[in-house]
C-alpha atoms as a PDB file:
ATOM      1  CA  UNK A   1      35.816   7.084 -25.460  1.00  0.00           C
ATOM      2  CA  UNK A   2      35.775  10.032 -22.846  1.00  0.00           C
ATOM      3  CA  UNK A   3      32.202  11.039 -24.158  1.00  0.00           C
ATOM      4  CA  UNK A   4      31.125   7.789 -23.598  1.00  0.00           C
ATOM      5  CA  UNK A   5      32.495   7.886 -20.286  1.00  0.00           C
ATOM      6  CA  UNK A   6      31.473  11.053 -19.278  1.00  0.00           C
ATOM      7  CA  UNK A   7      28.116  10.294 -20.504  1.00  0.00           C
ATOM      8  CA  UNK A   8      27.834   6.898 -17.961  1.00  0.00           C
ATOM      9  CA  UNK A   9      29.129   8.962 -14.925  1.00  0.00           C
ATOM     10  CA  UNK A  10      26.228  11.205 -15.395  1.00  0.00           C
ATOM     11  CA  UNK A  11      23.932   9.138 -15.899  1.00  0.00           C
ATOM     12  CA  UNK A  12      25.053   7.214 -12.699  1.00  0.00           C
ATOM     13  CA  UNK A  13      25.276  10.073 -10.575  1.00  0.00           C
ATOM     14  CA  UNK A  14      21.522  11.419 -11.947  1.00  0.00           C
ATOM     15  CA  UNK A  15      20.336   7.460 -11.170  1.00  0.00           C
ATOM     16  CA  UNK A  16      21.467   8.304  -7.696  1.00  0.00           C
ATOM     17  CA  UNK A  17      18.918  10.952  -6.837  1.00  0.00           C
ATOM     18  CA  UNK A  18      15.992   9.873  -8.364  1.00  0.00           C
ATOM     19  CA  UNK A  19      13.197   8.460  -6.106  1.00  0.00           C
ATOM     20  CA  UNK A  20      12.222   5.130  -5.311  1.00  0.00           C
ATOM     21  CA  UNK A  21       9.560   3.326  -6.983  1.00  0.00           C
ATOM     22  CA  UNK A  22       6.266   3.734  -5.992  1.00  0.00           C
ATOM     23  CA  UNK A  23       5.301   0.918  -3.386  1.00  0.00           C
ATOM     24  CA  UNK A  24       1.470  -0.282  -3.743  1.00  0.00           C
ATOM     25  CA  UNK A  25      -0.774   0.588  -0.372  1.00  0.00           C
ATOM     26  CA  UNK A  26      -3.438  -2.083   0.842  1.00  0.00           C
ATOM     27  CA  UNK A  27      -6.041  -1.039   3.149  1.00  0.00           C
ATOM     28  CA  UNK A  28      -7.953  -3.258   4.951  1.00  0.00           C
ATOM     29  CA  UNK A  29     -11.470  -3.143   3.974  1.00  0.00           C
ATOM     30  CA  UNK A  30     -13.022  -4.024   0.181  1.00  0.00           C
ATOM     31  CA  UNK A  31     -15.790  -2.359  -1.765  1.00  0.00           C
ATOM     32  CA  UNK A  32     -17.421  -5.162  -4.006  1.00  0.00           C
ATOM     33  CA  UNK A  33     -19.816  -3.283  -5.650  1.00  0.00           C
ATOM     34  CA  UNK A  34     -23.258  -4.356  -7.344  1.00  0.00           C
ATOM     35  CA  UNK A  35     -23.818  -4.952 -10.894  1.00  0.00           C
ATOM     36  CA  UNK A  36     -25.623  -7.274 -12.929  1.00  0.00           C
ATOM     37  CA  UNK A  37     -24.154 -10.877 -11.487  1.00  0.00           C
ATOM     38  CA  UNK A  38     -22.030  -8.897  -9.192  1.00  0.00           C
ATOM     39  CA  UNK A  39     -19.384  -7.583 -11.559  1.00  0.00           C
ATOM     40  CA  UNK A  40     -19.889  -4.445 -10.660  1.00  0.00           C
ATOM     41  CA  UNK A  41     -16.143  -3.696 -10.051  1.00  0.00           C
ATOM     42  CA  UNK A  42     -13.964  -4.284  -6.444  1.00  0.00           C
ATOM     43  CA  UNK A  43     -11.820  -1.187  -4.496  1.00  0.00           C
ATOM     44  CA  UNK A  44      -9.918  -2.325  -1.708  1.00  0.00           C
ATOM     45  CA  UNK A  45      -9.011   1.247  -0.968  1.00  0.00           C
ATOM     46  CA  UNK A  46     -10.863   1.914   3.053  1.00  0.00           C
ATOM     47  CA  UNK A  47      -9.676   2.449   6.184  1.00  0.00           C
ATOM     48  CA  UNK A  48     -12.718   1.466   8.055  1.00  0.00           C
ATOM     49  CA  UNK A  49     -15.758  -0.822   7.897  1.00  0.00           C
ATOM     50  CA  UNK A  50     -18.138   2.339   8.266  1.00  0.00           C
ATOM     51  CA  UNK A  51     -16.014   3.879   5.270  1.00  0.00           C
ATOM     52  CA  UNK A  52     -16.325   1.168   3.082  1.00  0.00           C
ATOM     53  CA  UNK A  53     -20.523   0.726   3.972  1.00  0.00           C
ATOM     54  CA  UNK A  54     -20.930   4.250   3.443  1.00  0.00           C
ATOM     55  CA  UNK A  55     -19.371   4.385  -0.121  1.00  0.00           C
ATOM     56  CA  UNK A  56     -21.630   0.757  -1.117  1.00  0.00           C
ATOM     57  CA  UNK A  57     -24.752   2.832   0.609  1.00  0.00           C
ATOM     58  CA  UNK A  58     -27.564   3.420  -2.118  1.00  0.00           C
ATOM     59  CA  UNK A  59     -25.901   2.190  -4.927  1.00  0.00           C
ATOM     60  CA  UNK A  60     -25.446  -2.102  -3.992  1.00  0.00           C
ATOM     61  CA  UNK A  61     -22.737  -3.997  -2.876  1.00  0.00           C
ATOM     62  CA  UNK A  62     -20.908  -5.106   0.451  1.00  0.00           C
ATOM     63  CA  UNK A  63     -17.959  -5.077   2.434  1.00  0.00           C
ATOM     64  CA  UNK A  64     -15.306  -7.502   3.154  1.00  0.00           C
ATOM     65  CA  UNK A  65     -11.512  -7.678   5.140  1.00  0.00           C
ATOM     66  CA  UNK A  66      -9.217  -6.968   2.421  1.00  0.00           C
ATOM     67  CA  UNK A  67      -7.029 -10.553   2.731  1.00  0.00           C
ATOM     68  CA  UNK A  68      -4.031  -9.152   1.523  1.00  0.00           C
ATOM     69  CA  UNK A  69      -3.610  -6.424   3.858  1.00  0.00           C
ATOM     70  CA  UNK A  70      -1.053  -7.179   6.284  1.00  0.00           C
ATOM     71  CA  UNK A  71      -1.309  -3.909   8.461  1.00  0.00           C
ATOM     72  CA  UNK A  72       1.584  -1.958   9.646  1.00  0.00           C
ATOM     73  CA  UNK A  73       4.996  -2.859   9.566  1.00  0.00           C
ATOM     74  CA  UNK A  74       5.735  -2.948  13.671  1.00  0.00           C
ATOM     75  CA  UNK A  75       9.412  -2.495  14.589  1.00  0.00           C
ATOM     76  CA  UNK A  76      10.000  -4.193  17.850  1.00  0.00           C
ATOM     77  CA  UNK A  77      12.526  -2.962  20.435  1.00  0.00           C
ATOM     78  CA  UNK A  78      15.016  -4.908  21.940  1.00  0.00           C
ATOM     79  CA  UNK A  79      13.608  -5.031  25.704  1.00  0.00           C
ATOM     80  CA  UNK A  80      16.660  -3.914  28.237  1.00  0.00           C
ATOM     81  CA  UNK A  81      17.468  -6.063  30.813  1.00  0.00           C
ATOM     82  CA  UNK A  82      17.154  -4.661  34.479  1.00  0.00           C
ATOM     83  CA  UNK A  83      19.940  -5.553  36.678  1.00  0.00           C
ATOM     84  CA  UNK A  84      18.864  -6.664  40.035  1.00  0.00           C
ATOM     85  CA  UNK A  85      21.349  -6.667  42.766  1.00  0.00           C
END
């Protein structure tokens, strides 16, 4: 029984420092690439419009917005009031 124990308060405290799970990262422009009837395979994986048209550039496809990118999380601070007397 104190094995067993001994065992699950390792294993909790070990749980405790491991990482977080990776988190998937949309950009906001799509690669669809050429290919016989356009199957030619999809990255949504560029920053820019220019980055995406340069990758599709001599070998066939085009760019789209990426319509799951939601673009960066903005925190907004709480504006302080000015006190006017």
């Amino acid at each position: 029984m104190r094995k067993t124990l001994l065992a699950l308060a390792a294993l909790s405290a070990t749980a405790a420092f491991l990482p977080p799970p990776a988190q998937a990262v949309e950009y906001p422009w799509c690669a669809q690439y050429g290919g016989r009837g356009g199957d030619g395979g999809r990255n949504c994986g560029f920053v820019s419009f220019e980055q995406c048209m340069a990758t599709v550039s001599g070998i066939g496809g085009f760019c789209e917005r990426n319509l799951f990118y939601k673009g960066p999380e903005r925190v907004h601070k709480p504006r302080r009031r000015i006190e006017r007397y």
